[in-house]
N, C-alpha and C. Protein backbone atom coordinates (compact mmCIF):
# COMPACT_ATOMS: atom_id res chain seq x y z
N UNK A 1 8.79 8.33 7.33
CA UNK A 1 7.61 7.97 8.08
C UNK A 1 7.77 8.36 9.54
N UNK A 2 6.70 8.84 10.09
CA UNK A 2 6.95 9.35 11.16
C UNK A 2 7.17 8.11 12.79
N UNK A 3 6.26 6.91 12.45
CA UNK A 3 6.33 5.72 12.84
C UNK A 3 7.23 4.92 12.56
N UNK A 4 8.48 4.00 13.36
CA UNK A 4 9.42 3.02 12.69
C UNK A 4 8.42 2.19 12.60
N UNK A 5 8.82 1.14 12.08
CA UNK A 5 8.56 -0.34 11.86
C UNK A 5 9.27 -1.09 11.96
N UNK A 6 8.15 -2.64 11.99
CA UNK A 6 9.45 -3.53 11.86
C UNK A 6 9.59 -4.44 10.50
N UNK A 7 10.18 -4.85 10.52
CA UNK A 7 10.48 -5.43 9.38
C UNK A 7 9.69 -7.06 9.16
N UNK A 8 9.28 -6.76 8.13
CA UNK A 8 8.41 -7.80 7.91
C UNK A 8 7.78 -8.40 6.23
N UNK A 9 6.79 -8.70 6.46
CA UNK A 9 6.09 -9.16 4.73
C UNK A 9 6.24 -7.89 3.78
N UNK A 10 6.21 -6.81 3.34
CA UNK A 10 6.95 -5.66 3.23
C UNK A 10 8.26 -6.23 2.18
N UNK A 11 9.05 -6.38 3.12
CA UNK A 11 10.42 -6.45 2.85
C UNK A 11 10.44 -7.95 1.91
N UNK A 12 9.92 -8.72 2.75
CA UNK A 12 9.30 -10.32 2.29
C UNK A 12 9.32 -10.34 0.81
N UNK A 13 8.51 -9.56 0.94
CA UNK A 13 8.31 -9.35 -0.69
C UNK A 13 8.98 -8.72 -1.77
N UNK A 14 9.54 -7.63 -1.12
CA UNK A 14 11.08 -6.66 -1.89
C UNK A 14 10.31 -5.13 -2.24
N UNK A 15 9.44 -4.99 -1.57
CA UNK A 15 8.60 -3.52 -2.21
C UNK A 15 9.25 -2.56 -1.52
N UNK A 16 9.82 -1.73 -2.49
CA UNK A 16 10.45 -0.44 -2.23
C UNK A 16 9.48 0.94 -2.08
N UNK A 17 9.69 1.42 -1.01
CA UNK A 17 8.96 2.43 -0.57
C UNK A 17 9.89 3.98 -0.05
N UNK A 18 8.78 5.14 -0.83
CA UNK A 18 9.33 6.87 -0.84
C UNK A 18 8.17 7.03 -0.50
N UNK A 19 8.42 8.15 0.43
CA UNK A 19 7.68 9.00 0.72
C UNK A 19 7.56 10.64 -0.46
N UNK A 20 6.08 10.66 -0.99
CA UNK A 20 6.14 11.69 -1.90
C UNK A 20 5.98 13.05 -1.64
N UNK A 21 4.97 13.14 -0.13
CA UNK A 21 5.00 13.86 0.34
C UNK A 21 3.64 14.00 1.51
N UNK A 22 3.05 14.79 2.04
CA UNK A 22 2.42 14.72 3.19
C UNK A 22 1.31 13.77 2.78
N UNK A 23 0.60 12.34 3.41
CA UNK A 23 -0.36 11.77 3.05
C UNK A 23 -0.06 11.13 1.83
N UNK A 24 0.63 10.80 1.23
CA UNK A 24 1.20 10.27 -0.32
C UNK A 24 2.75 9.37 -0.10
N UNK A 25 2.46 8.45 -0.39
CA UNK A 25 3.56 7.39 -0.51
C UNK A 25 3.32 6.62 -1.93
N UNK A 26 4.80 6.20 -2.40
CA UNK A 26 4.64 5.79 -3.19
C UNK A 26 6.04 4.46 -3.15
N UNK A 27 5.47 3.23 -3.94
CA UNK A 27 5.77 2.11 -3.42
C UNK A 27 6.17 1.38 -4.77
N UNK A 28 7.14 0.47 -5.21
CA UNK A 28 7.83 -0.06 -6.16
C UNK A 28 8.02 -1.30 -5.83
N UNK A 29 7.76 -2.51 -6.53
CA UNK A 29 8.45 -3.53 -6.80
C UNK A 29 8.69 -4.73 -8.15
N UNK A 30 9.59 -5.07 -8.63
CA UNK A 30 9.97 -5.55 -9.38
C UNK A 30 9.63 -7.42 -9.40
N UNK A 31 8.51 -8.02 -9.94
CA UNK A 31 8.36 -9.32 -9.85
C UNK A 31 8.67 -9.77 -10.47
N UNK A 32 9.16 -11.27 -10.01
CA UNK A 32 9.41 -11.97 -10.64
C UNK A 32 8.54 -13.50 -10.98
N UNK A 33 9.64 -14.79 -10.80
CA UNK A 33 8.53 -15.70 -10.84
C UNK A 33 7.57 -15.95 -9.40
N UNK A 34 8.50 -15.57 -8.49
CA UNK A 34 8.24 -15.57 -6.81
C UNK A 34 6.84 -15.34 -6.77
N UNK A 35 6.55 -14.06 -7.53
CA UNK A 35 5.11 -13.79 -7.17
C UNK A 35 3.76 -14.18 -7.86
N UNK A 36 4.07 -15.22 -9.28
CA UNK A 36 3.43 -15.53 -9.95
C UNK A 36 2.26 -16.43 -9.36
N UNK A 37 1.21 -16.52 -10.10
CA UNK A 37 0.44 -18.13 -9.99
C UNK A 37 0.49 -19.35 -10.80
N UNK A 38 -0.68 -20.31 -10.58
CA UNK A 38 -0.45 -21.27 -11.40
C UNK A 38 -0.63 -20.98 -13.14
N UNK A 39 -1.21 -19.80 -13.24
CA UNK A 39 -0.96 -19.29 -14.81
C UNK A 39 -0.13 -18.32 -15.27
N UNK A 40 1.17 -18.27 -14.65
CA UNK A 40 2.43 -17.46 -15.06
C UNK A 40 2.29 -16.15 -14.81
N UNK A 41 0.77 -15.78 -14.17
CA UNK A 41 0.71 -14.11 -14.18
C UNK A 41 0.84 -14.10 -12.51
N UNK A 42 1.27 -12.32 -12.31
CA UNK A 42 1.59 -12.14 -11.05
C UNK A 42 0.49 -12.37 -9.92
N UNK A 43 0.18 -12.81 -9.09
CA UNK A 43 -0.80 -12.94 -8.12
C UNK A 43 -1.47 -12.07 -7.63
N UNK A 44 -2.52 -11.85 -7.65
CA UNK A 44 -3.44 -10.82 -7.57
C UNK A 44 -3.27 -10.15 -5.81
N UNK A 45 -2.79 -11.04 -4.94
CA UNK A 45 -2.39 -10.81 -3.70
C UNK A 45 -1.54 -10.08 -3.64
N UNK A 46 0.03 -9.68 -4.47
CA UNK A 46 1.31 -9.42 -4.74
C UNK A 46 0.38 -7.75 -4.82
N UNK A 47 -0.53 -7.80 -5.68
CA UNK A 47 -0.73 -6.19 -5.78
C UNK A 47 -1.26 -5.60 -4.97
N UNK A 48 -2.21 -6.23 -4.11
CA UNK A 48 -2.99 -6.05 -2.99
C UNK A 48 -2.46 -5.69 -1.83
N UNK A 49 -1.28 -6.85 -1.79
CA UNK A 49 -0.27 -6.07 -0.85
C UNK A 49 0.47 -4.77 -1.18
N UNK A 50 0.60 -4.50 -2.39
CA UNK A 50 1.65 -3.85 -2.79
C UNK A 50 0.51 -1.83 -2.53
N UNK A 51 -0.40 -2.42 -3.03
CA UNK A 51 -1.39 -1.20 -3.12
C UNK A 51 -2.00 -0.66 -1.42
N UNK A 52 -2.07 -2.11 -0.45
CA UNK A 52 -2.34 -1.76 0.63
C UNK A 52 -1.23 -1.04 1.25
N UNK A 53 0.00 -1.58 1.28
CA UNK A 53 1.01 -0.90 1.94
C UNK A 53 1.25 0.45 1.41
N UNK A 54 1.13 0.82 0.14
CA UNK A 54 1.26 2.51 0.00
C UNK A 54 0.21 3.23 0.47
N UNK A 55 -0.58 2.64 0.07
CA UNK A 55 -2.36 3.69 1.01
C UNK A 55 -1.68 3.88 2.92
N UNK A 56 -1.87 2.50 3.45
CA UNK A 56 -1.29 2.43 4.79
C UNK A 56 -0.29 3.33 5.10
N UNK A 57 0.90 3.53 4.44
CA UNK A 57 1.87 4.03 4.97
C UNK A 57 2.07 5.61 4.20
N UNK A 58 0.80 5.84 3.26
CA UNK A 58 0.58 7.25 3.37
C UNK A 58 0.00 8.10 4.48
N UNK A 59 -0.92 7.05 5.29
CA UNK A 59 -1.48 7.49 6.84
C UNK A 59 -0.45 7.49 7.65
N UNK A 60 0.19 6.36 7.73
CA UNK A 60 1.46 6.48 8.25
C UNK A 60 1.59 7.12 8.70
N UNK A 61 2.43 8.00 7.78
CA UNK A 61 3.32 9.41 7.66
C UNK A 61 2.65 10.05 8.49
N UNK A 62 1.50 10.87 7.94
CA UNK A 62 0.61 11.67 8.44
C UNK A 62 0.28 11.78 10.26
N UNK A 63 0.31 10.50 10.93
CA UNK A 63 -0.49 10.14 12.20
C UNK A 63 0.54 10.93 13.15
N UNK A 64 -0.05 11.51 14.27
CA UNK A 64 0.37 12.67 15.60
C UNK A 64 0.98 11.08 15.86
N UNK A 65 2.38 11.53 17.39
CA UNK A 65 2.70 10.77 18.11
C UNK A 65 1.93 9.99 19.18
N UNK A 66 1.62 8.85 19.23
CA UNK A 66 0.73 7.91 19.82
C UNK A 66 -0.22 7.40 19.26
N UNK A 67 -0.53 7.69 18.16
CA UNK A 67 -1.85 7.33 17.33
C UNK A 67 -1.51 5.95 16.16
N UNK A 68 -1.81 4.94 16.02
CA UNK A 68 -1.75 3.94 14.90
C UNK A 68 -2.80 4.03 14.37
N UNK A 69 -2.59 3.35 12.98
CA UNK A 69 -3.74 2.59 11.90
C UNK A 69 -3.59 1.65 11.82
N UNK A 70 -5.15 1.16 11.15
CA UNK A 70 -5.66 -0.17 10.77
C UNK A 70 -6.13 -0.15 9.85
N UNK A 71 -6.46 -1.10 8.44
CA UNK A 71 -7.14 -0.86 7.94
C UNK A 71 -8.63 -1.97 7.57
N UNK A 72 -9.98 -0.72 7.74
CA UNK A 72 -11.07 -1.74 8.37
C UNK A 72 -11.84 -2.19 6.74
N UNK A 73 -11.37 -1.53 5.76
CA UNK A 73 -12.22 -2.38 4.53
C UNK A 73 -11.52 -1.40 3.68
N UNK A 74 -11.28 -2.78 2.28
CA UNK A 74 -10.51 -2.06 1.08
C UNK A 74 -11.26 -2.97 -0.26
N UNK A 75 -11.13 -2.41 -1.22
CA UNK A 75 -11.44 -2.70 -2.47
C UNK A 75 -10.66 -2.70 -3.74
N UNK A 76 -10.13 -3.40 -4.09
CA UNK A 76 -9.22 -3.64 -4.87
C UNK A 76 -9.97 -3.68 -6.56
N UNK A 77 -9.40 -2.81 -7.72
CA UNK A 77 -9.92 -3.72 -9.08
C UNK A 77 -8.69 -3.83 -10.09
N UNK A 78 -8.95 -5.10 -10.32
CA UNK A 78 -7.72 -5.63 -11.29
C UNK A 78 -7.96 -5.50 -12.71
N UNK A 79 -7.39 -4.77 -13.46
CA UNK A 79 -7.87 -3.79 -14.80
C UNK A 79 -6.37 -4.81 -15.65
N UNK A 80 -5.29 -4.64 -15.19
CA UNK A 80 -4.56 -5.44 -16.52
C UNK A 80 -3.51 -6.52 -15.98
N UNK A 81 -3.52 -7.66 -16.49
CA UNK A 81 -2.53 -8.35 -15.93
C UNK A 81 -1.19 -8.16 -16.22
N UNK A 82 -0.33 -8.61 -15.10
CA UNK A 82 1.26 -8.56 -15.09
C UNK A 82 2.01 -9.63 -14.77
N UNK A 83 3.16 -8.92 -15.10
CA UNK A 83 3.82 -10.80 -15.98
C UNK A 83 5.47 -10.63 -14.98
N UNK A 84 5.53 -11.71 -14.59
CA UNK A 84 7.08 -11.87 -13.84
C UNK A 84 8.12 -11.09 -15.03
N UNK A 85 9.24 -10.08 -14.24
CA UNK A 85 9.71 -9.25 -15.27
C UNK A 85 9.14 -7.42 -15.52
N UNK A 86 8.25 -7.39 -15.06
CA UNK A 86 7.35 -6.55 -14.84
C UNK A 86 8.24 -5.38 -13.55
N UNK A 87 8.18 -4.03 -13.61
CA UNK A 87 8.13 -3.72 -12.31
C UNK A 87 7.06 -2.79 -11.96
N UNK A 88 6.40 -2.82 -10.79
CA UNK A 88 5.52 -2.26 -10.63
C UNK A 88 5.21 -1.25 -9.79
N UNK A 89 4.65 0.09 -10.14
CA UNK A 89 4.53 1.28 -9.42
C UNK A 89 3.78 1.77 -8.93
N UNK A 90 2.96 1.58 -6.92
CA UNK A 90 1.62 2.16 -6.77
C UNK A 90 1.98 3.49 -6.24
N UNK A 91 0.93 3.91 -6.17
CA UNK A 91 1.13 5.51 -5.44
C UNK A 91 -0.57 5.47 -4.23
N UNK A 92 0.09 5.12 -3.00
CA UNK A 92 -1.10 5.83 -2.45
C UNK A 92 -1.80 7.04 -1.83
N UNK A 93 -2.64 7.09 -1.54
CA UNK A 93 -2.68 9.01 -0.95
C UNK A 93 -3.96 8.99 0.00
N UNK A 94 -4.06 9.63 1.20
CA UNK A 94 -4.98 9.55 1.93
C UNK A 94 -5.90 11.25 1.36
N UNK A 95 -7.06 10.39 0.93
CA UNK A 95 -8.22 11.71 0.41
C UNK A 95 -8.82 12.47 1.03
N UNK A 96 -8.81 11.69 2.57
CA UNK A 96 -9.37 12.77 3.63
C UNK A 96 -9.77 11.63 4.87
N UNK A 97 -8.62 12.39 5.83
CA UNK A 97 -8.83 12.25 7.29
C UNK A 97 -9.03 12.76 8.22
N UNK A 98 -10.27 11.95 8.82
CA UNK A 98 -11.10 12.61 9.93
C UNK A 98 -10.07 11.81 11.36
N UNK A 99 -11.56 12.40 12.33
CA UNK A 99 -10.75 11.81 14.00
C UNK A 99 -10.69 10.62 13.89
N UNK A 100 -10.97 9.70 13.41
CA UNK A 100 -11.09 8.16 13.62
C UNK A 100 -11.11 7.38 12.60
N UNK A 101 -11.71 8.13 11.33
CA UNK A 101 -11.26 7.20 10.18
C UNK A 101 -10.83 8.23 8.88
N UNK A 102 -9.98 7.24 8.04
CA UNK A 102 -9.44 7.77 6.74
C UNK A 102 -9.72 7.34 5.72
N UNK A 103 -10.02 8.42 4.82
CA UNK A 103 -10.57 7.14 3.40
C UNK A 103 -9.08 7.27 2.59
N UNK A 104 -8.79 6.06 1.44
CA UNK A 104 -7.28 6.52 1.08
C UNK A 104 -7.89 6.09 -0.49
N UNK A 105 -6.61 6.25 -1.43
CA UNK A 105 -7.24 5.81 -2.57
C UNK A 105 -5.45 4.96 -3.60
N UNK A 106 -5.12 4.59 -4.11
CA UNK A 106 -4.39 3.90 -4.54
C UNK A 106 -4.23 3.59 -5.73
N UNK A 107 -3.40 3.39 -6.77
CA UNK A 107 -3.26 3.65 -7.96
C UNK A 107 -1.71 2.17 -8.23
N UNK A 108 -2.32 1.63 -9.09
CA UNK A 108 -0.79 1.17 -9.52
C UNK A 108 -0.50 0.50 -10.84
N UNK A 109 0.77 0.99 -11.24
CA UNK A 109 0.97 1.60 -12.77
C UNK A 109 1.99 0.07 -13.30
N UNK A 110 2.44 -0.19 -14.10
CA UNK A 110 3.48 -1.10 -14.66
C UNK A 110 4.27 -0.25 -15.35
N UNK A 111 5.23 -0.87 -15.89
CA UNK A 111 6.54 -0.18 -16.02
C UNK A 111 6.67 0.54 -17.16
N UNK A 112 5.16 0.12 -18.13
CA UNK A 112 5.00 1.33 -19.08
C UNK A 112 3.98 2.06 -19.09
N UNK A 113 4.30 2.28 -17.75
CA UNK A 113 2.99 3.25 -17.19
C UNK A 113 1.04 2.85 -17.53
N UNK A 114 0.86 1.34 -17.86
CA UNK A 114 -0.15 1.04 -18.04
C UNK A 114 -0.94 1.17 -16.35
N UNK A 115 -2.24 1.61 -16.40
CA UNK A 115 -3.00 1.03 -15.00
C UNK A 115 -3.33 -0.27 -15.08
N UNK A 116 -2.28 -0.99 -14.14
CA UNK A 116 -2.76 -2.53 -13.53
C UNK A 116 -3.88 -3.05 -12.79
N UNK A 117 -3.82 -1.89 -11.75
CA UNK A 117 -4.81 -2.33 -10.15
C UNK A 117 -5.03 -1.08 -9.79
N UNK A 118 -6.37 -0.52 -9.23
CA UNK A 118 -6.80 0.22 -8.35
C UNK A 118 -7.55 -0.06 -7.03
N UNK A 119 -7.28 0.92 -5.96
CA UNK A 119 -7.71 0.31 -4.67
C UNK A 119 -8.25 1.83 -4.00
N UNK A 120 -9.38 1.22 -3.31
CA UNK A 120 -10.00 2.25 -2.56
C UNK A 120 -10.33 1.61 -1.29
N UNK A 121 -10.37 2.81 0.31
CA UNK A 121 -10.93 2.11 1.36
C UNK A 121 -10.48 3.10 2.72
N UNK A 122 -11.14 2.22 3.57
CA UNK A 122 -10.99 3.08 5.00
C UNK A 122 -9.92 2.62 5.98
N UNK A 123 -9.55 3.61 6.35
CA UNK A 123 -8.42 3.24 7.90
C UNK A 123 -8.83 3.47 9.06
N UNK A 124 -9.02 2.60 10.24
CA UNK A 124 -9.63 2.85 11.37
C UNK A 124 -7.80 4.09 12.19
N UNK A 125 -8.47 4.73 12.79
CA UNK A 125 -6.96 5.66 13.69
C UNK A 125 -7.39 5.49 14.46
N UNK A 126 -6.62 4.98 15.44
CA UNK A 126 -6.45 4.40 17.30
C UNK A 126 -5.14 5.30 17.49
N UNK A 127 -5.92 5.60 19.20
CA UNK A 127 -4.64 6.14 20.16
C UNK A 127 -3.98 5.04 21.12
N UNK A 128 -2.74 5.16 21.21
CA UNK A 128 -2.20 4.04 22.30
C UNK A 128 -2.66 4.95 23.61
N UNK A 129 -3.10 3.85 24.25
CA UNK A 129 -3.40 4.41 25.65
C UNK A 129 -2.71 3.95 26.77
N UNK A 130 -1.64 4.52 27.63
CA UNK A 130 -0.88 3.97 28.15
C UNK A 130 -1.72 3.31 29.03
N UNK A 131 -0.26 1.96 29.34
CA UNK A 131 -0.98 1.03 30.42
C UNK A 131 -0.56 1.70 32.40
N UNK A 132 -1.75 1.27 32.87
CA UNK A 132 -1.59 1.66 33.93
C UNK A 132 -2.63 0.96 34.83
């Protein structure tokens, strides 16, 4: 990634993240009961995060020096449930970025390659503007 970070909910959570290649990240994690709800299945949040952070940090990659993202609206659909034990595989990819915003799109698979969750949405791109 061309941006460090810091360490945070990310890690919190244990999601392993590669870069696949320009605009494309792809993101792994293995749940357990940690991420479950009150009906034994994984939390619909767990993927949300899991699907936002690969879209996000496929822009990431991509962004000139001084420039961050945000992201200003996403859409998530939950197609199959997953079960603590599970590990899970998104792939995100930015579909096309303009000067100011990015649309990205997101994909995420279970460990026998079933589709779990799909996610679509926009990234606002800001320049840091030095202070003065």
């Amino acid at each position: 990634m061309a941006t460090p970070r810091l360490v945070g909910f990310v890690e919190h959570l244990g999601i392993r993240e590669e870069d696949v290649g320009p605009g494309e990240v792809r993101c792994e994690l293995s749940v357990d009961e940690r991420h479950q709800n009150i009906q034994g299945v994984v939390h619909g949040s767990v993927l949300m995060a899991l699907l936002d952070t690969a879209m996000g940090h496929a822009l990431t990659g991509i962004l000139a020096p001084g420039e961050f993202c945000t992201t200003t609206q996403i859409s998530f659909q939950f197609l199959l449930a997953t079960r603590p034990g599970d590990r899970l595989v998104a792939h995100g990819r930015v579909v096309r970025r303009g000067n100011r915003i990015a649309y990205l799109e997101g994909l995420c698979r279970n460990g026998a390659g079933e589709e779990v969750s799909r996610a679509q949405g926009t990234w606002y791109v800001g320049r840091v503007t030095p202070k003065g």
